[in-house]
N, C-alpha and C. Protein backbone atom coordinates (compact mmCIF):
# COMPACT_ATOMS: atom_id res chain seq x y z
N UNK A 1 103.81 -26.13 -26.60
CA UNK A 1 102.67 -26.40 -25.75
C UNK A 1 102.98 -27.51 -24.75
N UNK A 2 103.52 -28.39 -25.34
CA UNK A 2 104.37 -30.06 -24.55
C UNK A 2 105.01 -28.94 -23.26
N UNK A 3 105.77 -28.40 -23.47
CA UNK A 3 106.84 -27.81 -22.53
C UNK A 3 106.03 -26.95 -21.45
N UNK A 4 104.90 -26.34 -21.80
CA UNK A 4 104.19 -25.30 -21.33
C UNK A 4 103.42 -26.21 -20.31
N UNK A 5 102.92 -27.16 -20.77
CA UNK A 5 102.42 -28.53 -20.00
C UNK A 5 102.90 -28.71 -18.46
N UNK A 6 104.17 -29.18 -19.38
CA UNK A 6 105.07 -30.11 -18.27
C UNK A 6 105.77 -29.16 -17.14
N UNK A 7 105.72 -27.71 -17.27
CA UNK A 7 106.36 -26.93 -16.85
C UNK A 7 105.02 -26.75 -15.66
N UNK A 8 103.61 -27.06 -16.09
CA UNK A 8 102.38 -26.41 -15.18
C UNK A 8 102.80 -28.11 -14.26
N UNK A 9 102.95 -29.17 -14.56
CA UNK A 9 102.90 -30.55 -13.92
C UNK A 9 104.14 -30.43 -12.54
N UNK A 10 105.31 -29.72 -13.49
CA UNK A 10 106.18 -29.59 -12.35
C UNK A 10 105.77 -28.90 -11.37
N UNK A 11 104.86 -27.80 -11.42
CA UNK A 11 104.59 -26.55 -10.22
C UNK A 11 103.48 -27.44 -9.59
N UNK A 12 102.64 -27.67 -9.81
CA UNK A 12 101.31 -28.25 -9.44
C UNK A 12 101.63 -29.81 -8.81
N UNK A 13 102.12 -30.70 -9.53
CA UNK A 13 101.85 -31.99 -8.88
C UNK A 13 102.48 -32.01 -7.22
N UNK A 14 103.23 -31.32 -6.99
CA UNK A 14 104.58 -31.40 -5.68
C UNK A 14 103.41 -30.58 -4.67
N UNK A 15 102.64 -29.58 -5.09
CA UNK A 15 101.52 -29.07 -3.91
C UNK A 15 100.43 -30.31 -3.79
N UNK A 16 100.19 -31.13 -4.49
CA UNK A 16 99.26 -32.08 -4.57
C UNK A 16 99.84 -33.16 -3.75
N UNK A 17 101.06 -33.59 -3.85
CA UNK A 17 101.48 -34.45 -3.89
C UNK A 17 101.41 -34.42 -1.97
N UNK A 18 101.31 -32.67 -1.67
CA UNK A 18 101.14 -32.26 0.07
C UNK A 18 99.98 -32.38 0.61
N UNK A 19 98.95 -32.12 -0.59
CA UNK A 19 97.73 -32.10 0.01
C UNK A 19 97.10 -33.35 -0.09
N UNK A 20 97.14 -34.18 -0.76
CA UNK A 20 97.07 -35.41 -0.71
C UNK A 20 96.77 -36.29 0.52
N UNK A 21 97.50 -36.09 1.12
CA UNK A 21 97.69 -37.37 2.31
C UNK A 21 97.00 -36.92 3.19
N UNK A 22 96.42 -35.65 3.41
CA UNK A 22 95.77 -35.21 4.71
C UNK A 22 94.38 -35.04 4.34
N UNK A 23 94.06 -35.18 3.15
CA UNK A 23 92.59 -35.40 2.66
C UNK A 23 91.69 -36.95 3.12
N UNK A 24 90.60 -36.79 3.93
CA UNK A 24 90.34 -37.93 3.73
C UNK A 24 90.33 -38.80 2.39
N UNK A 25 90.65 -39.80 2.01
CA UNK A 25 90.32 -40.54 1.22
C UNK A 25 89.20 -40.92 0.49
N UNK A 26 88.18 -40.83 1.54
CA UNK A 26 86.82 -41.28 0.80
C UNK A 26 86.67 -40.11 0.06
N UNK A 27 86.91 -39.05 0.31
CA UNK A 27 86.50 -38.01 -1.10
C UNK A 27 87.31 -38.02 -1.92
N UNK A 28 88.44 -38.63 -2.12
CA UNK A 28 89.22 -38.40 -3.52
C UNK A 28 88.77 -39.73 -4.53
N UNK A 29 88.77 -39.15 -5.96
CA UNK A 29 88.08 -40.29 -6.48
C UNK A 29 89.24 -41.00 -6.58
N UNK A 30 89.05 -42.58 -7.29
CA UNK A 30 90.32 -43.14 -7.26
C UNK A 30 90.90 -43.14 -8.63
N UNK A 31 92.21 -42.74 -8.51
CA UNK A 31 92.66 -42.04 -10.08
C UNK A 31 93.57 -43.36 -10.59
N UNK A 32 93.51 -43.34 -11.71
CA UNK A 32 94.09 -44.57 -12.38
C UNK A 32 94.93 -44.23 -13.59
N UNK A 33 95.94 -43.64 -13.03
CA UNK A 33 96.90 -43.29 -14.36
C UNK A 33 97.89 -43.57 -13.99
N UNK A 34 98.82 -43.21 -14.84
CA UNK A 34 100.35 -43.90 -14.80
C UNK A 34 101.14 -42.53 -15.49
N UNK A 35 101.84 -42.03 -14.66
CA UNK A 35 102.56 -40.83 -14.99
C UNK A 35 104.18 -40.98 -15.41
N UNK A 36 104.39 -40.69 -16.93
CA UNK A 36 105.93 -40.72 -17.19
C UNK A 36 106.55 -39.73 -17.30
N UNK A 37 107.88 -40.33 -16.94
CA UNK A 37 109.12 -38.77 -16.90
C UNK A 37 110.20 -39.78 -17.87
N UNK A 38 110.54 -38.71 -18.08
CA UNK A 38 111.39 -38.89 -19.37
C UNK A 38 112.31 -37.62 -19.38
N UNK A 39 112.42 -36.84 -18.81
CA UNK A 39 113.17 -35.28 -18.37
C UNK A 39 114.59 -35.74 -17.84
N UNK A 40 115.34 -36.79 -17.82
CA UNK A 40 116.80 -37.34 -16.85
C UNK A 40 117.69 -36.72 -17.64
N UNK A 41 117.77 -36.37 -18.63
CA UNK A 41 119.29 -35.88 -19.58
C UNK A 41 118.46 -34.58 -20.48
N UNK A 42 117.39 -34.04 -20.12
CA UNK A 42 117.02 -32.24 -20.51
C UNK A 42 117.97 -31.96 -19.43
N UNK A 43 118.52 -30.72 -20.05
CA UNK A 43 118.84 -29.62 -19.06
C UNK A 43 118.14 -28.84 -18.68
N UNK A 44 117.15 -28.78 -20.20
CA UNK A 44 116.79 -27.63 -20.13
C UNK A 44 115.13 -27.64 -18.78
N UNK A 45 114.83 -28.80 -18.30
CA UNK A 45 113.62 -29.10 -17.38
C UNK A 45 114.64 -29.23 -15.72
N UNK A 46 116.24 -29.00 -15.69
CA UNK A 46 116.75 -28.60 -14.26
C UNK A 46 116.26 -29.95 -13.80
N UNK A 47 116.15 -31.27 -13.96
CA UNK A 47 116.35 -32.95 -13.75
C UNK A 47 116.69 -32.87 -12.29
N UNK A 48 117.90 -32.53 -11.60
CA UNK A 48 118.24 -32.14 -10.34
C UNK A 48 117.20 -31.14 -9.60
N UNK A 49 116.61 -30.27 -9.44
CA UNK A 49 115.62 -29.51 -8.82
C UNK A 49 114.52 -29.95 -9.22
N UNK A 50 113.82 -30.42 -10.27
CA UNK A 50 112.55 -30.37 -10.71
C UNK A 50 112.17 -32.22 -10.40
N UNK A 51 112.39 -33.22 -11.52
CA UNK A 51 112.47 -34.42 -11.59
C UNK A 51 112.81 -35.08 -10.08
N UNK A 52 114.08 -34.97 -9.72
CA UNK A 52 114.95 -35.95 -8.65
C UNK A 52 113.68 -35.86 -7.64
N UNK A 53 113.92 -34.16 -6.71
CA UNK A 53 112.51 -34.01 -6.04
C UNK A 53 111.02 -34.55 -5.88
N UNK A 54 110.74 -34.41 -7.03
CA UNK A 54 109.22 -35.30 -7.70
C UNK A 54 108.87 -36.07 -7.06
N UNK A 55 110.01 -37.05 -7.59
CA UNK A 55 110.09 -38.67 -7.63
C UNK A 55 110.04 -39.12 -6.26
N UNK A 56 111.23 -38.64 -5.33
CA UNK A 56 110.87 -38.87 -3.84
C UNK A 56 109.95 -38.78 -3.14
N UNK A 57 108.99 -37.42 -3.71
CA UNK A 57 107.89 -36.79 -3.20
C UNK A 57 106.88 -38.21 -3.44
N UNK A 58 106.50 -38.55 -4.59
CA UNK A 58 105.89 -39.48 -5.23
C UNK A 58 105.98 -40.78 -4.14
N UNK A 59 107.35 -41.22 -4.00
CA UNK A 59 107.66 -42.80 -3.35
C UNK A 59 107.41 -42.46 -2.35
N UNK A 60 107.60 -41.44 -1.17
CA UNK A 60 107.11 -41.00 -0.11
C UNK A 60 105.58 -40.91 0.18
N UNK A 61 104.73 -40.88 -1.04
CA UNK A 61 103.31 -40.69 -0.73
C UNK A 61 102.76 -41.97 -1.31
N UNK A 62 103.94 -43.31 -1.50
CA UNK A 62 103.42 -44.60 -1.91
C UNK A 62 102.54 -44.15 -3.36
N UNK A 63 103.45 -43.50 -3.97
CA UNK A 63 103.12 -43.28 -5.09
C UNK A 63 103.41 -44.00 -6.42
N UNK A 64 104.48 -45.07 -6.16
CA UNK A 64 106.02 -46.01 -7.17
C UNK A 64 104.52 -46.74 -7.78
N UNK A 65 103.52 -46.83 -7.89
CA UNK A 65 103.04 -47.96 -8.44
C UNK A 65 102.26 -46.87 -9.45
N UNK A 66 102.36 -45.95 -9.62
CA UNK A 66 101.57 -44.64 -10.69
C UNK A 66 102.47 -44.33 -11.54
N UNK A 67 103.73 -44.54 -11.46
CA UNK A 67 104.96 -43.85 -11.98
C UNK A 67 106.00 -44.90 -13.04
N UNK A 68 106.08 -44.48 -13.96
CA UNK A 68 106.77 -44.66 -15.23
C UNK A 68 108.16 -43.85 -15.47
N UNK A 69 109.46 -44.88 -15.12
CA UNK A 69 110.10 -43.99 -16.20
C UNK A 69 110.38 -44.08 -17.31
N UNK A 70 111.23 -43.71 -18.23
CA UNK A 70 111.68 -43.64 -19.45
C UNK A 70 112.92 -42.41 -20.18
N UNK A 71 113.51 -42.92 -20.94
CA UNK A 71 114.56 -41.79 -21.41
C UNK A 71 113.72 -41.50 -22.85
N UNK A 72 113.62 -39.87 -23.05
CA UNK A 72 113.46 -39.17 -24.33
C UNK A 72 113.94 -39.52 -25.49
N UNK A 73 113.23 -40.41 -26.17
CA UNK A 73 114.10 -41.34 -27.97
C UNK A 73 113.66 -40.61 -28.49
N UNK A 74 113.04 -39.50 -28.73
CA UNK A 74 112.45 -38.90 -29.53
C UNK A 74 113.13 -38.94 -31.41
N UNK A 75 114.14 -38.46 -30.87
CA UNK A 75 115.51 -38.23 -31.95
C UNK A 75 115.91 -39.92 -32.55
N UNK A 76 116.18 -40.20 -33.49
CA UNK A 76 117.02 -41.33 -33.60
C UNK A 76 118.61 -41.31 -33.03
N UNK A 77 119.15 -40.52 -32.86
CA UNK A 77 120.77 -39.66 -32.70
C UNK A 77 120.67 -40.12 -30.93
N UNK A 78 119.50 -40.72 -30.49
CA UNK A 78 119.82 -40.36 -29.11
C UNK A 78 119.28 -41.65 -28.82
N UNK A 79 119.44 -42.95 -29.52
CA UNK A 79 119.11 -44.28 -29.63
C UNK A 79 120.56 -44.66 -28.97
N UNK A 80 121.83 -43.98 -29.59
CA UNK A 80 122.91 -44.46 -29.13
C UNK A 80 123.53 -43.43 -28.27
N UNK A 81 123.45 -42.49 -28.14
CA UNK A 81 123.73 -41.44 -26.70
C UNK A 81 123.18 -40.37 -26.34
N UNK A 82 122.73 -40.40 -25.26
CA UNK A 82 121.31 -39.44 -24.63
C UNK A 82 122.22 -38.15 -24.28
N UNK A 83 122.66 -36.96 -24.35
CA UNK A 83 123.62 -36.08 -23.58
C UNK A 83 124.61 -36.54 -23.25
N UNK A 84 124.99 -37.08 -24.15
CA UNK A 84 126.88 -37.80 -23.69
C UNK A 84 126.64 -39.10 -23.16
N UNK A 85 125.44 -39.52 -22.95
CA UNK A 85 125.38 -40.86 -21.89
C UNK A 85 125.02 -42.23 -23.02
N UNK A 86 124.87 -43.04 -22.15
CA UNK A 86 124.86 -44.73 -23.11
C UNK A 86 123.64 -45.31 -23.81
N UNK A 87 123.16 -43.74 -24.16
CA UNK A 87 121.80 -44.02 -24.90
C UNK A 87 120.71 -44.76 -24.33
N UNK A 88 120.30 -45.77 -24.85
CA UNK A 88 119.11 -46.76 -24.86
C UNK A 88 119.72 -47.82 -23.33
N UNK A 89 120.68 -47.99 -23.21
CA UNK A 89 121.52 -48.01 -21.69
C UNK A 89 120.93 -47.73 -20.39
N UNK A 90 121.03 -46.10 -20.42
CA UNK A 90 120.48 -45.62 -19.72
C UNK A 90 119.56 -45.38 -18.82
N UNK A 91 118.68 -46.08 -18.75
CA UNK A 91 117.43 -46.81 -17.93
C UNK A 91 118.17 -47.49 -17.15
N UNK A 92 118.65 -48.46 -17.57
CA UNK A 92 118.86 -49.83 -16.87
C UNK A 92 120.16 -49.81 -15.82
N UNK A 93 121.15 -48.48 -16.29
CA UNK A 93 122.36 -48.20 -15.83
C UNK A 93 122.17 -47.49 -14.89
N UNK A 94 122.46 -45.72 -15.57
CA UNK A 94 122.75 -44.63 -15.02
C UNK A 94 121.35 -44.29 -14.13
N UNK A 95 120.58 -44.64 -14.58
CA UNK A 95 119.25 -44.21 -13.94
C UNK A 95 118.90 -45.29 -12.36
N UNK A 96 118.70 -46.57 -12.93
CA UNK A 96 118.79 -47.27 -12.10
C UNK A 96 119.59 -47.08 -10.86
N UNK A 97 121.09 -46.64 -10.94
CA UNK A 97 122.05 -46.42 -10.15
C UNK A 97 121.40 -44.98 -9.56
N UNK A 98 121.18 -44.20 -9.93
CA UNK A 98 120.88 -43.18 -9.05
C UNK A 98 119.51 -43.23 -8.35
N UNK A 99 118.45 -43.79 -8.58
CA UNK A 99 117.86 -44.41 -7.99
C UNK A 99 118.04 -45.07 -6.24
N UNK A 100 119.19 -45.80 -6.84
CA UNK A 100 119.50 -46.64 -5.78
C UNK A 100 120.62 -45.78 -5.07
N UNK A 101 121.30 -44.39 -5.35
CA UNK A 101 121.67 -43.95 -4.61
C UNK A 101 121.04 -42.90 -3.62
N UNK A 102 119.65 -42.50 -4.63
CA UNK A 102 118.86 -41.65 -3.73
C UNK A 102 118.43 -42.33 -2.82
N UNK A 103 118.30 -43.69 -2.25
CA UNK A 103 117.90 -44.36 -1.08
C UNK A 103 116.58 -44.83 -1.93
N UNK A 104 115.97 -45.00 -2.64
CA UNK A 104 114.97 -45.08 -3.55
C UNK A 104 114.62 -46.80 -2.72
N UNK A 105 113.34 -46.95 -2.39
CA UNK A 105 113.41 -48.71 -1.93
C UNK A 105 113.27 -49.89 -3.45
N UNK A 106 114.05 -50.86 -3.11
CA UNK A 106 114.08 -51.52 -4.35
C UNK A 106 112.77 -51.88 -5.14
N UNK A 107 111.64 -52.30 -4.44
CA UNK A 107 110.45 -52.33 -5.14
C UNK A 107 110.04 -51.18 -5.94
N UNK A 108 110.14 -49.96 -6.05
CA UNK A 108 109.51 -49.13 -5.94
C UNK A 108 110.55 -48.84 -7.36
N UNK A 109 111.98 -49.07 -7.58
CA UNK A 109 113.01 -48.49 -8.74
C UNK A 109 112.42 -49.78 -9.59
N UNK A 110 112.26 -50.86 -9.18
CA UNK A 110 111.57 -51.89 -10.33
C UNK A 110 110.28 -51.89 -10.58
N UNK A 111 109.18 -51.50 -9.76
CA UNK A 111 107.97 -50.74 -10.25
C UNK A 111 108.34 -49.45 -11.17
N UNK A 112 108.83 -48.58 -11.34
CA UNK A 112 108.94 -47.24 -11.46
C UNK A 112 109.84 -47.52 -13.12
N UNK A 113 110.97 -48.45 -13.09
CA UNK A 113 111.93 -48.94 -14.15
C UNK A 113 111.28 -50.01 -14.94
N UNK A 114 109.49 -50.53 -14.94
CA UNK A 114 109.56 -51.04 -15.97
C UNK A 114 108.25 -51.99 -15.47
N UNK A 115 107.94 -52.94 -13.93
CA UNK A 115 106.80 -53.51 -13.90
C UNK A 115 105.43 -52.72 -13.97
N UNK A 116 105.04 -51.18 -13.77
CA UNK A 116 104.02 -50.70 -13.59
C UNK A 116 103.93 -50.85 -14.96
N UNK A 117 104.17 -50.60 -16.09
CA UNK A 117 104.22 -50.53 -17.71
C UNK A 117 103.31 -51.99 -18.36
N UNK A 118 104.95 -52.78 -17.68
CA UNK A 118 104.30 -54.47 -17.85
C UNK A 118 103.33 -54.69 -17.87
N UNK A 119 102.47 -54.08 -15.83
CA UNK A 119 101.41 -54.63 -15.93
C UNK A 119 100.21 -53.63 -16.75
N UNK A 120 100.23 -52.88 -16.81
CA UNK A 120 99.25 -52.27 -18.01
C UNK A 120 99.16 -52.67 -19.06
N UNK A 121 100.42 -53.11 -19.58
CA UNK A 121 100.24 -53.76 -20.95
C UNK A 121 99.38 -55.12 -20.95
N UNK A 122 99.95 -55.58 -19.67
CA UNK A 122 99.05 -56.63 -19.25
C UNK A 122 97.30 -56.95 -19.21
N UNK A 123 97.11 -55.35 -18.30
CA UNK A 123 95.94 -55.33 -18.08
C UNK A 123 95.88 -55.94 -16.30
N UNK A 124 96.60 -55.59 -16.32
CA UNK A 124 97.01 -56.23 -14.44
C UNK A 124 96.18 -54.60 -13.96
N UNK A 125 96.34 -53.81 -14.00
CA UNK A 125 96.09 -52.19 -13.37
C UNK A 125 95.42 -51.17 -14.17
């Protein structure tokens, strides 16, 4: 059902994410969530076509302050390597770095890598 979900989020949010900006504003209510991905080392969710895309779409519509990432711990086995990669690492490394190679602006990979979270926990947002 999780998969069936996330599979309707991938098709749907990226048309939203178009119609969005050309809506006046005063009719959209103001939404207050915080959306996580955790899909960087599935294969099976295509990370490169589905995820990478998203995310730009997202920072492009000044979206970095809604957005959460995170790597899939689900498993204990994947505390110390996520798909071959440096496990629990991974955030801070491999992710980060591609980030910053997609042209990603730096506020927006440290909102997105860990302050939007903060401040909720906070109670800041």
């Amino acid at each position: 059902m999780a998969q069936f979900i996330l599979l309707i989020l991938l098709r749907i949010l990226p048309i939203l994410l178009r119609i969005l900006p050309i809506l006046p504003s005063s009719i959209l209510p103001p939404i207050d969530a915080l959306l996580e991905y955790d899909t960087f080392f599935r294969p099976k969710y295509n990370p490169s076509q589905n995820l990478w895309p998203l995310l730009e779409k997202m920072v492009l519509a000044d979206c970095a302050s809604r957005v959460a990432l995170a790597t899939d711990l689900a498993e204990s086995a994947m505390y110390h390597a996520i798909g071959g990669g440096p496990g629990l690492q991974a955030l801070p490394t491999l992710i980060k770095n591609q980030l910053s190679a997609h042209g990603f602006p730096g506020l927006a990979i440290r909102q997105m890598l860990g302050e939007n979270i903060a401040r909720r926990l906070a109670g800041l947002s």
